[in-house]
Structure formats: structure tokens, C-alpha cells
Protein backbone atom coordinates (compact mmCIF):
# COMPACT_ATOMS: atom_id res chain seq x y z
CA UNK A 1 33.17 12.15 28.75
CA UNK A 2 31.88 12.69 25.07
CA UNK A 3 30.36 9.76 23.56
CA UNK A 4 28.15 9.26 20.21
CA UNK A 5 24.54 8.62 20.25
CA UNK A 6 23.46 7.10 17.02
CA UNK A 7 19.58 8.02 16.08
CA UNK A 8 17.99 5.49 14.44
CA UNK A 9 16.41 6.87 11.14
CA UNK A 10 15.65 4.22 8.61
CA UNK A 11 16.23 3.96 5.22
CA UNK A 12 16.27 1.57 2.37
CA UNK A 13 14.26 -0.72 0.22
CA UNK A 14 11.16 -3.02 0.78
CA UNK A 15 9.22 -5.87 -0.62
CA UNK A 16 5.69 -5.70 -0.86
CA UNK A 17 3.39 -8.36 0.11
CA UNK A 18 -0.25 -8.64 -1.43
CA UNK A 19 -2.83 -11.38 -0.67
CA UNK A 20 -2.76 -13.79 2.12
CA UNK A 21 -1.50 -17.97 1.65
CA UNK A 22 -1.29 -19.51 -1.63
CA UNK A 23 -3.17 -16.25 -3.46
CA UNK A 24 0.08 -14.13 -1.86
CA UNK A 25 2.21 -12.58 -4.34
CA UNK A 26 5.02 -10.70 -3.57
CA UNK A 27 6.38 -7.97 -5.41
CA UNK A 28 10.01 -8.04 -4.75
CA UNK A 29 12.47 -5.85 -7.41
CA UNK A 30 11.50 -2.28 -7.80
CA UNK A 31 12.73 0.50 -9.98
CA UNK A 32 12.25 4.09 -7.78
CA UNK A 33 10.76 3.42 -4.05
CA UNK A 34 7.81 1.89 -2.57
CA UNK A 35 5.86 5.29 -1.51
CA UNK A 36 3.01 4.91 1.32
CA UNK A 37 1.17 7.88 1.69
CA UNK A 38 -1.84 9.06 3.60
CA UNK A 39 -3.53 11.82 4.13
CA UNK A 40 -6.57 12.41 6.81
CA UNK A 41 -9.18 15.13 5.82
CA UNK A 42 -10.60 17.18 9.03
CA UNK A 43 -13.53 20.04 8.83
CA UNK A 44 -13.11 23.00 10.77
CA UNK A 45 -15.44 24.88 13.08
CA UNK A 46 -15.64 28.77 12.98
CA UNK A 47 -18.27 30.73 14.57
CA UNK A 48 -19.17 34.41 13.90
CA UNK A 49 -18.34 35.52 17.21
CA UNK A 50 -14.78 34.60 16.73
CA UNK A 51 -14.87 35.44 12.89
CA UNK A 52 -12.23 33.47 10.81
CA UNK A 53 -10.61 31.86 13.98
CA UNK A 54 -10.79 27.94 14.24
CA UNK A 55 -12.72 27.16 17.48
CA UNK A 56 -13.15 23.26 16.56
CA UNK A 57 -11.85 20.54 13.93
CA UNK A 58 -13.25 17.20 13.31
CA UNK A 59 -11.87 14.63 11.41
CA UNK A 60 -13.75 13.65 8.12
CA UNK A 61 -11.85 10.22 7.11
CA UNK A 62 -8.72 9.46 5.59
CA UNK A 63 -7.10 7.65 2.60
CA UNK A 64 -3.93 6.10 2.17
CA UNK A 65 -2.20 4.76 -1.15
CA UNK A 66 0.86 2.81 -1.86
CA UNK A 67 2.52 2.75 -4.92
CA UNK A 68 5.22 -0.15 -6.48
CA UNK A 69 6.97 0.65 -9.03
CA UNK A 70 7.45 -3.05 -10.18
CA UNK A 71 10.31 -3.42 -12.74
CA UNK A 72 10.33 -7.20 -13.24
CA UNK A 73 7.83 -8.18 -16.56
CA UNK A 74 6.20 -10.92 -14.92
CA UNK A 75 2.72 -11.17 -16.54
CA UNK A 76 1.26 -13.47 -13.51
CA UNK A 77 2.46 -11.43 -10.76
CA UNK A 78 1.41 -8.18 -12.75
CA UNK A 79 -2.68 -9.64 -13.26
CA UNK A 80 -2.48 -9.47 -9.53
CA UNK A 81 -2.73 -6.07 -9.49
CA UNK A 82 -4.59 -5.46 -12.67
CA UNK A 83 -8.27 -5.09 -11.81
CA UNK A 84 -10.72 -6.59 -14.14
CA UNK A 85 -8.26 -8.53 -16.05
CA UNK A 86 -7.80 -12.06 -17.10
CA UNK A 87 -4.01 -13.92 -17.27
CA UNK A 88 -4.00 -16.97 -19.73
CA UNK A 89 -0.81 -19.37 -19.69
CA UNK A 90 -0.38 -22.11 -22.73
CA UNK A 91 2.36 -23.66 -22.51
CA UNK A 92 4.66 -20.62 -23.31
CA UNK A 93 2.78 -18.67 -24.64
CA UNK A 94 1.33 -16.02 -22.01
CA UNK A 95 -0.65 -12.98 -22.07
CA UNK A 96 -2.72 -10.76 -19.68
CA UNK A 97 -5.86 -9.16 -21.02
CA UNK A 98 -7.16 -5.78 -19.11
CA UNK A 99 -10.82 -5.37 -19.93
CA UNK A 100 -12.07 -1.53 -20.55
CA UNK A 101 -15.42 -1.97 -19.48
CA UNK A 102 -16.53 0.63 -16.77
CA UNK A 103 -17.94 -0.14 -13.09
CA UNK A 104 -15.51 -2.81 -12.19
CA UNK A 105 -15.81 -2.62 -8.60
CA UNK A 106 -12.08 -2.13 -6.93
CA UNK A 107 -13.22 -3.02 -3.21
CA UNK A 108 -14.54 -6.85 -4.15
CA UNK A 109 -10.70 -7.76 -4.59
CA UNK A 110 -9.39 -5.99 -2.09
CA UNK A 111 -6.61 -7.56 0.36
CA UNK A 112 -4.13 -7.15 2.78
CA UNK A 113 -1.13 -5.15 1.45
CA UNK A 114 2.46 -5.16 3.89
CA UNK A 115 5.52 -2.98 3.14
CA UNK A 116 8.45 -4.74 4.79
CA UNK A 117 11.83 -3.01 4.78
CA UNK A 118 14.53 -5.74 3.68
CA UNK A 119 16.72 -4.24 6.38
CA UNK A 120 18.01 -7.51 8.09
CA UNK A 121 17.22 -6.22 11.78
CA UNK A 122 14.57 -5.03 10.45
CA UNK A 123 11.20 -6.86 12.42
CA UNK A 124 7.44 -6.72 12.14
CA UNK A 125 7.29 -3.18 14.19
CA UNK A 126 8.86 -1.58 11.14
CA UNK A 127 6.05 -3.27 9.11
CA UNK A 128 3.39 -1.21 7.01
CA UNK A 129 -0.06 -2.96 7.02
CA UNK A 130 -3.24 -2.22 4.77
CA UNK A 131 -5.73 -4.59 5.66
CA UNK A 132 -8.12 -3.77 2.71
CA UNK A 133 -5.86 -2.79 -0.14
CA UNK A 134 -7.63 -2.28 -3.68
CA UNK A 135 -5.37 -2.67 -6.69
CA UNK A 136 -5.20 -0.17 -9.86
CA UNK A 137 -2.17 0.04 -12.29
CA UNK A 138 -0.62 2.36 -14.33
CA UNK A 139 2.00 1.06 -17.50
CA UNK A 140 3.95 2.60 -18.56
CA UNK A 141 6.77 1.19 -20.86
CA UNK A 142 9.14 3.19 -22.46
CA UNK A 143 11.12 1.34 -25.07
CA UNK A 144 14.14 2.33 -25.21
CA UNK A 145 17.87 1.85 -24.31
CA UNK A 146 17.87 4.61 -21.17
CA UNK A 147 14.84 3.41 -19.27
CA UNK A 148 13.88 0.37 -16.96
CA UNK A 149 10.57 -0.27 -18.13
CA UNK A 150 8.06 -0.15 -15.09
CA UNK A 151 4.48 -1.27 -13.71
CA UNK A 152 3.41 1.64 -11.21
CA UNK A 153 1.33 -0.36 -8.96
CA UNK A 154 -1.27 1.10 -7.03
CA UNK A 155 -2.71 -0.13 -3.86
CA UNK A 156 -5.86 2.07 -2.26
CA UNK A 157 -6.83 1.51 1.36
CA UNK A 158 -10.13 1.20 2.33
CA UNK A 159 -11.77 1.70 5.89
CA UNK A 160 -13.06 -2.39 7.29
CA UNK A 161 -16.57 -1.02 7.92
CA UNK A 162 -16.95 -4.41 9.19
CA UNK A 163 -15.03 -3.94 12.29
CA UNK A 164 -12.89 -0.85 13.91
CA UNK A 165 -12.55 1.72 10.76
CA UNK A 166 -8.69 0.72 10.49
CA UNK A 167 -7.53 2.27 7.30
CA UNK A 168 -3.95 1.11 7.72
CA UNK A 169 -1.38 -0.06 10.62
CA UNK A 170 1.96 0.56 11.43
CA UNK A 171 4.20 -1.99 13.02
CA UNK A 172 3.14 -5.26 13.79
CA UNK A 173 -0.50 -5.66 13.28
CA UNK A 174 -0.60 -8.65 15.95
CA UNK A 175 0.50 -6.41 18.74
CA UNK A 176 -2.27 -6.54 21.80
CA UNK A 177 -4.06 -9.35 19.97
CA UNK A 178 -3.26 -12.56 22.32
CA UNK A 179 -2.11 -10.86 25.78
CA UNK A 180 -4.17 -7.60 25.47
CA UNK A 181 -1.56 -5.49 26.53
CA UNK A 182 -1.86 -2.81 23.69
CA UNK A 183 -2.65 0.99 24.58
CA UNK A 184 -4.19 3.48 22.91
């Protein structure tokens, strides 16, 4: 008997999540797709008996990066993700100030950064953690009566050298935590 067998490939939007309790803000209406990437860099062995062939690889680290195209003009949420910048509120008047000077250091405001899908069954296995995100942006508005003016946001991982190396996680970050049943 012929039946259908549905594959499971998912697709759709997401919300980002930056910051843990009250410093959390979420960056929820995009313009373009949240894009996770990450790459891991590896050297290879060769040996002149074997000439060009690869007789061993090793990895040398990785980096991953997540960009949010943010299309809501929200100064507050934007200074977030604005390193070395200051976001003043008086009354209604508002305005974010980005500093120019050089040597800011990116890692001391680094945080946890989650990609969650806004699929409804969606759970925290389809999750997408960074546990050390750094935040840079890139503006750019275009002013006119085509375009959606967007705030690329851009999240760098870095490695926690203070415990296992993680660089990033995928699904739910608790798993193996309280019963100690994860594998690797």
C-alpha cells in the first residue's frame, strides 16, 4: 500500500534573543532572514613521501556569526547591539551616540545570543545558542520610498575559554545538564 512520508525540513522566521533577565532584549521584526553561519578552519598534514596527498587534518578553531537584519527604529533596543555607544532618553527626546574611538574591546559585552524559530511546534531542540555573542552593527538607511530601512546586526561568537571551548550550540542547551544522560 502506498502511503506519504512527510520529511521534516524547516523553514521560516525567528526572533532573536540577546542578554539574559532584565538586560534581555529581543529583536523580534526583521527585514531579510536571521543568517547563522559558521565556519571551522582545519590544517592539513602532507608529507614528502606521499607528495601533495593529505595524510592528516587537524582542526585549528572555528567562528560563527549571526546576523539580524532589524527593521524596527527602536533606538534602545538598537544601543544593545551598538558597541561603545551611549543611549540618552529625555522625556521624548531620544538619541543614541556611537563613539569612533578605536580599541573598544567587543568580548567585555559579550552575551548569550538564541535564534528561536517562531514555528509554533517549534521547541528548544530547534534552538540556536551562542553563549558568548559580541555585538557589531552595520546601518544602513536608505531613504527612500522602495526600501525598508534596516540595522544589520552582527553577533560574533567567541570560544568560553573559561570552561569547554563551546563556540555555539544547537538545540536545547540544557540537554544532559540535570540527569546526565547526554552523549557525545
Amino acid at each position: 500500500m502506498a502511503g506519504i512520508k512527510t520529511i521534516q525540513v524547516p523553514i521560516g522566521p525567528a526572533i532573536v534573543e540577546y542578554g539574559e533577565g532584565k538586560d534581555m532584549v529581543t529583536f523580534d521584526i526583521t527585514k531579510g532572514g536571521i543568517v547563522f553561519k559558521a565556519q571551522m578552519s582545519k590544517q592539513d598534514t602532507t608529507v614528502d613521501q606521499y607528495g601533495d596527498s593529505i595524510v592528516g587534518s587537524r582542526t585549528k578553531g572555528g567562528t560563527c556569526e549571526c546576523t539580524v537584519p532589524f527593521a524596527i527604529y527602536d533606538l534602545e533596543k538598537i544601543h544593545k547591539a551598538v558597541p561603545n555607544s551611549k543611549y540618552v532618553s529625555d522625556g521624548d527626546k531620544k538619541k543614541l551616540v556611537v563613539s569612533g574611538k578605536a580599541g573598544y574591546d567587543l568580548l567585555k559585552d559579550a552575551k548569550p545570543l538564541r535564534i528561536k524559530p517562531t514555528d509554533p511546534e517549534a521547541t528548544a531542540n530547534d534552538w540556536l545558542t551562542i553563549p558568548l555573542a559580541g555585538a557589531s552593527t552595520d546601518i544602513e538607511y536608505t531613504y527612500d520610498s522602495d526600501n525598508e530601512r534596516i540595522a544589520n546586526l552582527t553577533f560574533t561568537g567567541y570560544p568560553d575559554t573559561m570552561g569547554e571551548g563551546d563556540l555555539f550550540i544547537m538545540g536545547d542547551e540544557t540537554a544532559g545538564t540535570s540527569s546526565g544522560t547526554g552523549s557525545e
